[in-house]
C-alpha atoms as a PDB file:
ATOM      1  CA  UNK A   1      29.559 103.707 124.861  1.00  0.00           C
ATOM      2  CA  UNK A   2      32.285 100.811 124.215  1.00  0.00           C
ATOM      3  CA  UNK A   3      32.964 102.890 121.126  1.00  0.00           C
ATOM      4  CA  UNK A   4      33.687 106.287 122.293  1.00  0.00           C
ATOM      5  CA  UNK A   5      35.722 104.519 124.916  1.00  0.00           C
ATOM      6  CA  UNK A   6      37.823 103.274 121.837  1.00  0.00           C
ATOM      7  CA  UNK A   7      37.636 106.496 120.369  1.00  0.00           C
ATOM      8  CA  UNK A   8      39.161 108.412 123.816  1.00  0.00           C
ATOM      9  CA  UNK A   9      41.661 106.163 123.985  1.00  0.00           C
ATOM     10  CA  UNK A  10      42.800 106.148 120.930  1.00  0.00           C
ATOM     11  CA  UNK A  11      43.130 109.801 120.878  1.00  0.00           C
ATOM     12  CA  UNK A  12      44.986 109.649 124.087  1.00  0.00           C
ATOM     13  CA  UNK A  13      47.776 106.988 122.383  1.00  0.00           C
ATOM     14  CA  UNK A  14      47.580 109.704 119.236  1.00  0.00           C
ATOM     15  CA  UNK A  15      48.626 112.710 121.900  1.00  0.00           C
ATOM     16  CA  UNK A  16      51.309 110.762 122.972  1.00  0.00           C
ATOM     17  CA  UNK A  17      52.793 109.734 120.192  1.00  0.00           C
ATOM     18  CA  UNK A  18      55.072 112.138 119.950  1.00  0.00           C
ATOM     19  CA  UNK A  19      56.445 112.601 123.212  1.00  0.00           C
ATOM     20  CA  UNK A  20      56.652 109.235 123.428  1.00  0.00           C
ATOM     21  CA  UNK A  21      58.904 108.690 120.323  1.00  0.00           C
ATOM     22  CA  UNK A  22      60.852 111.918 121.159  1.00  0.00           C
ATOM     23  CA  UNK A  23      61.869 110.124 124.462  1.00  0.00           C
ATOM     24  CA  UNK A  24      62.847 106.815 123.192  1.00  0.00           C
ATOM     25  CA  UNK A  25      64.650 108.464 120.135  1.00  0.00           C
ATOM     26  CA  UNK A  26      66.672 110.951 122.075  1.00  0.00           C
ATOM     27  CA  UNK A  27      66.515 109.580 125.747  1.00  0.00           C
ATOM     28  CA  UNK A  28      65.992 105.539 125.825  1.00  0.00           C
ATOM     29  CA  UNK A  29      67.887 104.143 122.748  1.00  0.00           C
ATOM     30  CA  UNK A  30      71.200 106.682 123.619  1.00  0.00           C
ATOM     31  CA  UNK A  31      71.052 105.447 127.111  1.00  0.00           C
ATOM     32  CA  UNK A  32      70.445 101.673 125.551  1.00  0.00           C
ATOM     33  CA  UNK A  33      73.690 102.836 123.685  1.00  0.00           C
ATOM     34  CA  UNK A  34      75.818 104.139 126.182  1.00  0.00           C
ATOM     35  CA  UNK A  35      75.282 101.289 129.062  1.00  0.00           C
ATOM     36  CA  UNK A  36      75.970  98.500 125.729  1.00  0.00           C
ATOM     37  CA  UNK A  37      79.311 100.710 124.832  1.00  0.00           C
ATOM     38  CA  UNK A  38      80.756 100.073 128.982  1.00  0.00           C
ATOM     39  CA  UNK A  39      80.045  96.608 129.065  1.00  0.00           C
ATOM     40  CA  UNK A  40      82.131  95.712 125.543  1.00  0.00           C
ATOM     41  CA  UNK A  41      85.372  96.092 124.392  1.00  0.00           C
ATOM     42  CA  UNK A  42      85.389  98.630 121.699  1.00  0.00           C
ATOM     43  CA  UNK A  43      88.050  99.566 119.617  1.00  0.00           C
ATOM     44  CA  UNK A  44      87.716 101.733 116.163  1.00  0.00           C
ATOM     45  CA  UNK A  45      86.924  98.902 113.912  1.00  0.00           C
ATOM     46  CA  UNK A  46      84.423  97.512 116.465  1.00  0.00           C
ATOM     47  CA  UNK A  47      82.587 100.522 116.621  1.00  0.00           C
ATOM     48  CA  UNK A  48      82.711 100.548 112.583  1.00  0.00           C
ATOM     49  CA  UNK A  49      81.654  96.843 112.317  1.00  0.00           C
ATOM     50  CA  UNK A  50      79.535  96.449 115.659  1.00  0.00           C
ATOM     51  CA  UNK A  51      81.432  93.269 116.768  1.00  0.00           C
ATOM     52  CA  UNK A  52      82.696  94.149 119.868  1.00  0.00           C
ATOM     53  CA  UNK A  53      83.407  91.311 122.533  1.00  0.00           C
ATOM     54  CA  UNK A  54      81.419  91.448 125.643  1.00  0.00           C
ATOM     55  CA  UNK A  55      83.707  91.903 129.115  1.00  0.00           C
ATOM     56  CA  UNK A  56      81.120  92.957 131.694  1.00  0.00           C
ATOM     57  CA  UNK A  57      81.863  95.699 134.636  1.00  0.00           C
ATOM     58  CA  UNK A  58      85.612  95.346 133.270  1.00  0.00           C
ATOM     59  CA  UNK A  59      85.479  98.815 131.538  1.00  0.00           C
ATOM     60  CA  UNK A  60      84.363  99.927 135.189  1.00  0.00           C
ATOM     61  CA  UNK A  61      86.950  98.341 137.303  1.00  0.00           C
ATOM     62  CA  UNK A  62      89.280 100.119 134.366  1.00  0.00           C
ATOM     63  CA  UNK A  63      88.281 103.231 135.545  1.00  0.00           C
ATOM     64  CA  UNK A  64      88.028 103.507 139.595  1.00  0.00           C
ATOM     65  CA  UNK A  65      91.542 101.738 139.164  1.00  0.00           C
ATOM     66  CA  UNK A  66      92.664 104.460 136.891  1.00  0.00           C
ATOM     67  CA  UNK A  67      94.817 106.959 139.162  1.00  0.00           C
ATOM     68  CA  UNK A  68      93.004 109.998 137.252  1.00  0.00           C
ATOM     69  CA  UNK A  69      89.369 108.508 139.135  1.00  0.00           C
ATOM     70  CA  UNK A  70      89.692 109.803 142.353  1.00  0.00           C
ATOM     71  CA  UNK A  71      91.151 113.542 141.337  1.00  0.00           C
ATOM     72  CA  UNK A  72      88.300 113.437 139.089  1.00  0.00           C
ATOM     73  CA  UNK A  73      85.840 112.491 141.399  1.00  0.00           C
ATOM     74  CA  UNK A  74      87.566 115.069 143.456  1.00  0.00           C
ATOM     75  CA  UNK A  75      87.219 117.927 141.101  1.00  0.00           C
ATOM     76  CA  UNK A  76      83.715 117.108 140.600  1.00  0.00           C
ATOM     77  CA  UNK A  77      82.469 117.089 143.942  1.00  0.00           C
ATOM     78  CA  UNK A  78      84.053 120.754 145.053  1.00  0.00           C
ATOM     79  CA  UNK A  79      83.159 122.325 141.547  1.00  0.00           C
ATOM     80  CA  UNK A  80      79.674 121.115 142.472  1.00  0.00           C
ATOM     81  CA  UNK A  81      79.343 122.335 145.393  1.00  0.00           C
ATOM     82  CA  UNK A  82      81.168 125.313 145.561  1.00  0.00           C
ATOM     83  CA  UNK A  83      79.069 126.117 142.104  1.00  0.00           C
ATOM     84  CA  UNK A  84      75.693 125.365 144.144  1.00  0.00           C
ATOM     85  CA  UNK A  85      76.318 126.758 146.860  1.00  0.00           C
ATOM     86  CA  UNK A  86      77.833 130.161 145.868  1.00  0.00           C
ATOM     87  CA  UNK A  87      74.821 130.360 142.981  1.00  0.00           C
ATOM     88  CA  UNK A  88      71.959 129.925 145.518  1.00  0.00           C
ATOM     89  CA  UNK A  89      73.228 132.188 148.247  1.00  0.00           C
ATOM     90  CA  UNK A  90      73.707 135.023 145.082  1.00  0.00           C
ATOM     91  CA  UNK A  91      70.689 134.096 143.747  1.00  0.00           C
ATOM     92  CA  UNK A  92      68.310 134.501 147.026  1.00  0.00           C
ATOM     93  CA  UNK A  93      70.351 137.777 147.887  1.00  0.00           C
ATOM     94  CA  UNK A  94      69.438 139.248 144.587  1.00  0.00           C
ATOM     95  CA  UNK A  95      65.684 137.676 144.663  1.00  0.00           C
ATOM     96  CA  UNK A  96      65.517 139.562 148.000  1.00  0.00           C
ATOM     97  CA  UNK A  97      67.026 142.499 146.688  1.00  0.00           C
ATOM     98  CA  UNK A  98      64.769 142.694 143.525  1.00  0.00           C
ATOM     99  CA  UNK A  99      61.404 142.006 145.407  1.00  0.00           C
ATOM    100  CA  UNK A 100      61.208 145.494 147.218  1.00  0.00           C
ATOM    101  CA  UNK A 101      60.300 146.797 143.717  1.00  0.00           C
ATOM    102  CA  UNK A 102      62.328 149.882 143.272  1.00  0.00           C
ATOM    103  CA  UNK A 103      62.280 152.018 140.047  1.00  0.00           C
ATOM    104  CA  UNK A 104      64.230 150.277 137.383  1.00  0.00           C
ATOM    105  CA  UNK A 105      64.223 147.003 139.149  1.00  0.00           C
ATOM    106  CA  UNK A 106      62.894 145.099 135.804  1.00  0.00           C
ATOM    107  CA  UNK A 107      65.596 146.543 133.654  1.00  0.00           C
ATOM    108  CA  UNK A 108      68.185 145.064 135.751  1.00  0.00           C
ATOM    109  CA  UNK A 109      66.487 142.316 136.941  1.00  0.00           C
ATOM    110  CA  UNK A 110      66.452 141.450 132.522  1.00  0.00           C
ATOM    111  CA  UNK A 111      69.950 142.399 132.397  1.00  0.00           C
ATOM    112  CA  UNK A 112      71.149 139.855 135.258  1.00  0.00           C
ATOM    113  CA  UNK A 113      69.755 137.280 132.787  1.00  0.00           C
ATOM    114  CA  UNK A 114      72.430 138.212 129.960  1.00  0.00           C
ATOM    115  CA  UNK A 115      74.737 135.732 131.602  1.00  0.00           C
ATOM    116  CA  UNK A 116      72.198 132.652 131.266  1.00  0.00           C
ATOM    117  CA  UNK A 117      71.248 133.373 127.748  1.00  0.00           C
ATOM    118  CA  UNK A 118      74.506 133.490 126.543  1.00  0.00           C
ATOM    119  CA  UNK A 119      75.925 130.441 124.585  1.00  0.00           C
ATOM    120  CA  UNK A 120      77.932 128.604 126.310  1.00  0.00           C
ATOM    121  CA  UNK A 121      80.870 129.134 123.784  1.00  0.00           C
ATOM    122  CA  UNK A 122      80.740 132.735 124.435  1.00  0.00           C
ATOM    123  CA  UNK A 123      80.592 133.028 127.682  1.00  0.00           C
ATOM    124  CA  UNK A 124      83.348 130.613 128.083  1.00  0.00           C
ATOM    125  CA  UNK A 125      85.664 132.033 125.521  1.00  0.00           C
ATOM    126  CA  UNK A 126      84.803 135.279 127.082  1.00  0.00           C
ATOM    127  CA  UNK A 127      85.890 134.174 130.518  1.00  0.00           C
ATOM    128  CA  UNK A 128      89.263 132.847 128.825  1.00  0.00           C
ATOM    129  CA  UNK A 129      90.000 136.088 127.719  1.00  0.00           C
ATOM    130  CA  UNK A 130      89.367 137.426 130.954  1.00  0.00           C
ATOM    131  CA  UNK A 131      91.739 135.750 132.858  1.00  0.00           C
ATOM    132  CA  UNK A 132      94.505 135.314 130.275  1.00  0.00           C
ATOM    133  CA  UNK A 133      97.596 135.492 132.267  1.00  0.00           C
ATOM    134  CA  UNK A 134      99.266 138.171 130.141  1.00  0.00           C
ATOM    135  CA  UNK A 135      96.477 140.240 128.505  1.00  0.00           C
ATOM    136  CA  UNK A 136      93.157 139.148 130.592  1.00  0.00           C
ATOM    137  CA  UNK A 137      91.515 142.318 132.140  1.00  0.00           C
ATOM    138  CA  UNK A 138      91.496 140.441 135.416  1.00  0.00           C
ATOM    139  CA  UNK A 139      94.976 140.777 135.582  1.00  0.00           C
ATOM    140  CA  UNK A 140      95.457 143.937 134.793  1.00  0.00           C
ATOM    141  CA  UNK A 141      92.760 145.242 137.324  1.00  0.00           C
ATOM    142  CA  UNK A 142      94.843 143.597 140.002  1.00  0.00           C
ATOM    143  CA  UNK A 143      98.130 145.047 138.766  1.00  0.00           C
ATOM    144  CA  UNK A 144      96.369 148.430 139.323  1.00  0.00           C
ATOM    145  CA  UNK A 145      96.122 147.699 142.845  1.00  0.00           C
ATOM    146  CA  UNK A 146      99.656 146.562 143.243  1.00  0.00           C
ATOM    147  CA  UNK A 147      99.211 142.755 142.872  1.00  0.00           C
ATOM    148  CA  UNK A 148     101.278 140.602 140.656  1.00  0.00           C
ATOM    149  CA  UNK A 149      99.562 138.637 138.034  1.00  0.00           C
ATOM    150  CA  UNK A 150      97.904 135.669 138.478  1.00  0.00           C
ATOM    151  CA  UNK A 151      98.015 132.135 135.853  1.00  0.00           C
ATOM    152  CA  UNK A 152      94.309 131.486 136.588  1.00  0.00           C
ATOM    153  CA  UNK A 153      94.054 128.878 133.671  1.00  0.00           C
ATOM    154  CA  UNK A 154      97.590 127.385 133.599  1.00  0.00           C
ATOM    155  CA  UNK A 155      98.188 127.095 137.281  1.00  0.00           C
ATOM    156  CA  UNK A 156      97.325 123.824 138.789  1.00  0.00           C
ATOM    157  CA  UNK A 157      96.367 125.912 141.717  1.00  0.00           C
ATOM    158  CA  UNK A 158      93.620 128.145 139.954  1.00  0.00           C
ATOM    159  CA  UNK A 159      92.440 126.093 137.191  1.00  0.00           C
ATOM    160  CA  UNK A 160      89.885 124.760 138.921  1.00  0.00           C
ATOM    161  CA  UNK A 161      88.569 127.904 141.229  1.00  0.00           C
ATOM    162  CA  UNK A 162      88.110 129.550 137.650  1.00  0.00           C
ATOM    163  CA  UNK A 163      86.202 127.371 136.060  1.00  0.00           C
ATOM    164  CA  UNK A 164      83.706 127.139 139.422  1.00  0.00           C
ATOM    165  CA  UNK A 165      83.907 130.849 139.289  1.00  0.00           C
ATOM    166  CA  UNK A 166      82.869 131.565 135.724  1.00  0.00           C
ATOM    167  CA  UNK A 167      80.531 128.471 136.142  1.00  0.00           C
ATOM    168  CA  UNK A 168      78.771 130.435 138.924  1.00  0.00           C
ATOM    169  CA  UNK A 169      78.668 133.734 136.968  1.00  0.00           C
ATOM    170  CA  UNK A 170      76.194 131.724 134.204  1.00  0.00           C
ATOM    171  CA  UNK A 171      74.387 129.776 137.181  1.00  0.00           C
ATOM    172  CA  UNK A 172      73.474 132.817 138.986  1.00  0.00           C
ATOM    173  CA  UNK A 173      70.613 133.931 136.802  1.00  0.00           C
ATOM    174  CA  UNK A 174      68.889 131.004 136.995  1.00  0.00           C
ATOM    175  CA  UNK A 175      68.419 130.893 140.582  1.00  0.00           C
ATOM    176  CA  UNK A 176      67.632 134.702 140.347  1.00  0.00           C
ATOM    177  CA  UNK A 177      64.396 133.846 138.657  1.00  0.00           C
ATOM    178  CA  UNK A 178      63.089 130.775 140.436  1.00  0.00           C
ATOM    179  CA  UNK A 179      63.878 131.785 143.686  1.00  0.00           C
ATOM    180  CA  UNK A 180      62.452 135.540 142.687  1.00  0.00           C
ATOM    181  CA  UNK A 181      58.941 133.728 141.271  1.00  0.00           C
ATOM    182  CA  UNK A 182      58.950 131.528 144.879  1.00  0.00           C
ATOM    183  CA  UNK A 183      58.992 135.175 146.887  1.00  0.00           C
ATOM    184  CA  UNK A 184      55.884 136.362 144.811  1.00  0.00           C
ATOM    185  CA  UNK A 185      53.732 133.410 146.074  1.00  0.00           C
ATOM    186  CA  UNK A 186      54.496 134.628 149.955  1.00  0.00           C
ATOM    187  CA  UNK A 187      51.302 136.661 150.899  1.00  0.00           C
ATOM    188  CA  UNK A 188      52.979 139.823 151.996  1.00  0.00           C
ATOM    189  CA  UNK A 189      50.035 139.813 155.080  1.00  0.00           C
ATOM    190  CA  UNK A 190      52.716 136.958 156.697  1.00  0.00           C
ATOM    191  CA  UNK A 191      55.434 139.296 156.647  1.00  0.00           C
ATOM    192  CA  UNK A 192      53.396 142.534 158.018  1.00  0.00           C
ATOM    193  CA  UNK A 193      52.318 140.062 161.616  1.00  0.00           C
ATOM    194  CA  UNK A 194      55.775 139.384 161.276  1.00  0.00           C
ATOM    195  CA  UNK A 195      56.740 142.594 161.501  1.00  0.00           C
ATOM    196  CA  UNK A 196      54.200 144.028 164.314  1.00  0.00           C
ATOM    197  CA  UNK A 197      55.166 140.988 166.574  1.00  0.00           C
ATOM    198  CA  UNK A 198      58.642 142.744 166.328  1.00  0.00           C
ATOM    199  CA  UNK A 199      60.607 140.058 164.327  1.00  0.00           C
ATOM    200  CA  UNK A 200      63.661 141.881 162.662  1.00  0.00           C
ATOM    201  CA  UNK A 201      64.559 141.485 158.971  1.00  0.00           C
ATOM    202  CA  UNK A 202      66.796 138.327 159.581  1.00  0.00           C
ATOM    203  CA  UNK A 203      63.791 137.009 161.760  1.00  0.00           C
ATOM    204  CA  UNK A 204      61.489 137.580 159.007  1.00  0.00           C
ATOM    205  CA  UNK A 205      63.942 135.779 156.512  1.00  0.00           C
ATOM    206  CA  UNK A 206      64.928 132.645 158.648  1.00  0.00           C
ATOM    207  CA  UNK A 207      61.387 131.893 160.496  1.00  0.00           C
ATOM    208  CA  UNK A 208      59.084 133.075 157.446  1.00  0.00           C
ATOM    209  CA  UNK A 209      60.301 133.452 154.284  1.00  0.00           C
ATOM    210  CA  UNK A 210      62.813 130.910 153.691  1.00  0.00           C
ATOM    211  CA  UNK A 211      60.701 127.942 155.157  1.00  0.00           C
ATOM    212  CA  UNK A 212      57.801 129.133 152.848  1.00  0.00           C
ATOM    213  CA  UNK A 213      60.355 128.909 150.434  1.00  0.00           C
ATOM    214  CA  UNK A 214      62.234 125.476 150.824  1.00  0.00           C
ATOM    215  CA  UNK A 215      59.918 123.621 148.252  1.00  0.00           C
ATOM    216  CA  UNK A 216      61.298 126.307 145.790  1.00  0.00           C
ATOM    217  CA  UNK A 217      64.138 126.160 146.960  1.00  0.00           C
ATOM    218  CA  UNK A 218      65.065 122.183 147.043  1.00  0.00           C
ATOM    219  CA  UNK A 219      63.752 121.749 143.358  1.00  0.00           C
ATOM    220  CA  UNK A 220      66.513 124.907 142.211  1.00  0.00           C
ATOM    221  CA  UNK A 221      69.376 122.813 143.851  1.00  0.00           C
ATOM    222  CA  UNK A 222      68.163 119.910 142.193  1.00  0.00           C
ATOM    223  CA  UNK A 223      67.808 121.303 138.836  1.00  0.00           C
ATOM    224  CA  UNK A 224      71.406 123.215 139.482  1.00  0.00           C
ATOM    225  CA  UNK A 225      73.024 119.522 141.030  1.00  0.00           C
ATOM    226  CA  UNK A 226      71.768 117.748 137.699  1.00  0.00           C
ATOM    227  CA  UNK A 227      73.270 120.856 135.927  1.00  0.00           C
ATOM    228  CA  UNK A 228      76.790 121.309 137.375  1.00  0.00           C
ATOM    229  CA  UNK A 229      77.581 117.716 137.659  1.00  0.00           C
ATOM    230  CA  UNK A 230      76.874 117.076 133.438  1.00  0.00           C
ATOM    231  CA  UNK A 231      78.919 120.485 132.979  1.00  0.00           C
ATOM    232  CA  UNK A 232      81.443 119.816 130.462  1.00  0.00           C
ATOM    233  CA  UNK A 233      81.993 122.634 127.390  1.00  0.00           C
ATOM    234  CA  UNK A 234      83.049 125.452 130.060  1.00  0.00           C
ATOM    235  CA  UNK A 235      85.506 123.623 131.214  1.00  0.00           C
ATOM    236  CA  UNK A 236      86.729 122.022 128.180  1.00  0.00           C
ATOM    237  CA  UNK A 237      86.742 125.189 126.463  1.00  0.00           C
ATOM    238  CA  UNK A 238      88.664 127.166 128.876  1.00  0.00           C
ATOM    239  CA  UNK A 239      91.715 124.992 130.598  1.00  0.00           C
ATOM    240  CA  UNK A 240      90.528 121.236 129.097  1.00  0.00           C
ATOM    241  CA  UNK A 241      90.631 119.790 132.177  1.00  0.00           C
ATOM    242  CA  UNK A 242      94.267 120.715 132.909  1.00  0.00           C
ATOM    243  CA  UNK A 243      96.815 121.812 133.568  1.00  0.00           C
ATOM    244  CA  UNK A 244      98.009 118.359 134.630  1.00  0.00           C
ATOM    245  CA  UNK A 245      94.303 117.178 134.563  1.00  0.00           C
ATOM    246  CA  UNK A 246      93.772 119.846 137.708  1.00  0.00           C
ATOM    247  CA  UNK A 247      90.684 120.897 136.513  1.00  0.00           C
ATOM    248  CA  UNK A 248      89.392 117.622 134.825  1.00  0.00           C
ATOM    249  CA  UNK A 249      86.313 116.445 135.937  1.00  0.00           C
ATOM    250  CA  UNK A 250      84.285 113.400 135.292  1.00  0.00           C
ATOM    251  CA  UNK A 251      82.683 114.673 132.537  1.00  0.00           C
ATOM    252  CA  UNK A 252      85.817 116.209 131.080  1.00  0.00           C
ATOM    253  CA  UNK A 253      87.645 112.926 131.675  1.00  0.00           C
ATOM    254  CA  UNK A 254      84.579 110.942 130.036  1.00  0.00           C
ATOM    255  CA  UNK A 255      84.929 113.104 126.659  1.00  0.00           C
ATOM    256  CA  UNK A 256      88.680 112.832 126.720  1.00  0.00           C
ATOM    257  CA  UNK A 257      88.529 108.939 127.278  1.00  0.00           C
ATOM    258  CA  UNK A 258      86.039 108.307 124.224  1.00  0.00           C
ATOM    259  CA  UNK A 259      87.000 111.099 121.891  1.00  0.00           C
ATOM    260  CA  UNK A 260      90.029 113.295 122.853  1.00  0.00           C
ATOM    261  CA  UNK A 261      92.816 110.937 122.274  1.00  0.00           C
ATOM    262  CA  UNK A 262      94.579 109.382 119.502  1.00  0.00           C
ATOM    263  CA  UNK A 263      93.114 105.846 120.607  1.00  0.00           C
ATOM    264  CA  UNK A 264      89.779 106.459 121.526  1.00  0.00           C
ATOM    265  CA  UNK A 265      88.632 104.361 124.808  1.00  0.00           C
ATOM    266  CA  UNK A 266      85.029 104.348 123.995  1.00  0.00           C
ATOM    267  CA  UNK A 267      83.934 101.574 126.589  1.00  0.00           C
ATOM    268  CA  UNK A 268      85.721 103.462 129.941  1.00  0.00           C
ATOM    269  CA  UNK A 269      84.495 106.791 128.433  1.00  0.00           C
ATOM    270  CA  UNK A 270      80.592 105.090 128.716  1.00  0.00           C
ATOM    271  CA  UNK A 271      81.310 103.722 132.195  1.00  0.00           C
ATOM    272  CA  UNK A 272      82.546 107.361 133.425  1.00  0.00           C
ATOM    273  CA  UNK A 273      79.169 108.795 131.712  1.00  0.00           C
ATOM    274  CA  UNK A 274      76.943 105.887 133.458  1.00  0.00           C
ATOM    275  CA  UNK A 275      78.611 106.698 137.005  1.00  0.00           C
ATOM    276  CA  UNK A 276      77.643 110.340 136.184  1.00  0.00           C
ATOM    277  CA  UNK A 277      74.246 109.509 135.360  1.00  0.00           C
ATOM    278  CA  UNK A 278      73.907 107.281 138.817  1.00  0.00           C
ATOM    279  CA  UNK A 279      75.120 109.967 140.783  1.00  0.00           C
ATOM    280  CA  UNK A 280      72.020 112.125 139.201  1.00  0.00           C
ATOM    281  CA  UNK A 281      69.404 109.486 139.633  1.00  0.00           C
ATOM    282  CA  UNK A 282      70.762 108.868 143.035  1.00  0.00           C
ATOM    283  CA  UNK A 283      70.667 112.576 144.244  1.00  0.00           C
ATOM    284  CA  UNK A 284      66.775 112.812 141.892  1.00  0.00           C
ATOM    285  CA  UNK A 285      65.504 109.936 144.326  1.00  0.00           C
ATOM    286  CA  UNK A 286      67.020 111.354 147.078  1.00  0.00           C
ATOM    287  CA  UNK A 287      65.024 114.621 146.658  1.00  0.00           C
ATOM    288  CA  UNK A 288      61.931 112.684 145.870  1.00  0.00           C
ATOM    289  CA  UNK A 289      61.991 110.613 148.962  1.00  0.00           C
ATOM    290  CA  UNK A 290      62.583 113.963 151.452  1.00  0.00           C
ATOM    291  CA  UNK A 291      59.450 115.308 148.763  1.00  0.00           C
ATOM    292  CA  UNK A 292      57.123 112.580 149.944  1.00  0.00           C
ATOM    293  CA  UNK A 293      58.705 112.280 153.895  1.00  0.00           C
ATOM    294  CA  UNK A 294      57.399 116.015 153.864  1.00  0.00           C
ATOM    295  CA  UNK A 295      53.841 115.474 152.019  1.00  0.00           C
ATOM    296  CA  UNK A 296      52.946 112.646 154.757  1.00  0.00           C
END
């Protein structure tokens, strides 16, 4: 008995193996890295060498005092939720629009995912080309209408609305099919009572399907939060966080800290990544906690 215990358990270790080392490898010992790289001054020959003088939270009082912080912080926050909230309300329109099952629904429901399976690269480079102030098709659409062009990536003022825009274009998809596998659990019996007790359509949607739907839905605008916030080659492909850093981000500014000047600052350039990994643990326990308020 005590041996095929041994045996069990062993196996068990032998399954998790893997995983396990695939997580320290790629998850723990970066993180490890990161949080040693903010708390030591680190210069080129440091990095080389590994010698690095220890200096605390100073690398993080560098940064909040750094007049770029709060613009960044800034940028972050409304690209967030301007990306979330535009890409959910899409999303469940087309979910609802796709679950009456109308001829040819699959074939566009497929092609509404060409957005998310695109490379990043080439949806961003695409986008670039787009609104290219003097030969983007955006432009020229709106000069047929009679409106004058617009600097959507070299404007201060539209940097960052088309980034969030052509963020929420790849986003959209992705809602689209989680919120569109939530509707097929709803038994359709709950809608038909609905109907003969002579609820309307926005009656049905507000007092039946969308509260049959917030588990679905809180664990998309997770996954989309943890997304957005960490988003950093859209942006950096199409305006680099400018002009005049008005589309920088923290995740722009982190990459431009450690590796995008001629100096590299690699210990602020951790510190901006750590805050950006707090803000995601804070917002993961905050969904867990409303999770478990809800369970009780």
């Amino acid at each position: 008995m005590t041996r095929g215990r041994g045996t069990s358990t062993l196996t068990a270790w032998a399954f998790l193996a893997p995983v396990t080392i695939y997580l320290i490898a790629f998850y723990a010992y970066p993180l490890y890295r990161n949080v040693d790289l903010s708390v030591r001054h680190y210069t080129v020959r440091s990095f080389v060498y590994g010698d690095a003088s220890f200096i605390g939270l100073d690398n993080y009082r560098t940064v909040i005092d750094n007049p770029t912080f709060a613009p960044a912080l800034a940028h972050t926050a409304v690209f967030t939720l301007v990306s979330l909230a535009m890409q959910f309300s899409i999303g469940m329109a087309l979910a609802l629009f796709f679950a009456r099952h109308f001829p040819l629904s699959a074939t566009l429901r497929a092609l509404f995912l060409v957005p998310w399976l695109l490379p990043l690269i080439v949806s961003a480079s695409t986008w670039s080309w787009m609104l290219n102030s003097d030969s983007g098709i955006v432009n020229a659409a709106l000069g047929l209408i009679g409106l004058g062009p617009v600097n959507w990536l070299t404007s201060p003022a539209w940097s960052l609305p088309s980034v969030t825009i052509a963020n929420i274009w790849i986003g959209v998809p992705f809602n689209l099919v989680v919120l569109y596998s939530g509707l097929q659990g709803i038994p359709p019996q709950l809608h038909e009572a609905a109907t003969l007790d002579g609820a309307s359509g926005w009656q049905r949607f507000w007092r039946v399907t969308f509260p049959l739907l917030r588990p679905v839905s809180v664990i998309t605008l997770l996954l989309g939060l943890v997304y957005t916030l960490k988003v950093f080659d859209l942006i950096w492909i199409m305006t680099r966080g400018g002009p005049v850093d008005s589309s920088t981000t923290l995740a722009t500014w982190s990459y431009r800290l450690g590796f995008g000047n001629a100096l590299p600052a690699f210990g602020p350039g951790a510190a901006v990544g750590n805050l950006l990994i707090i803000l995601a643990v804070v917002f993961g326990l905050l969904y867990v906690r409303v999770q478990r308020r809800r369970e009780l």
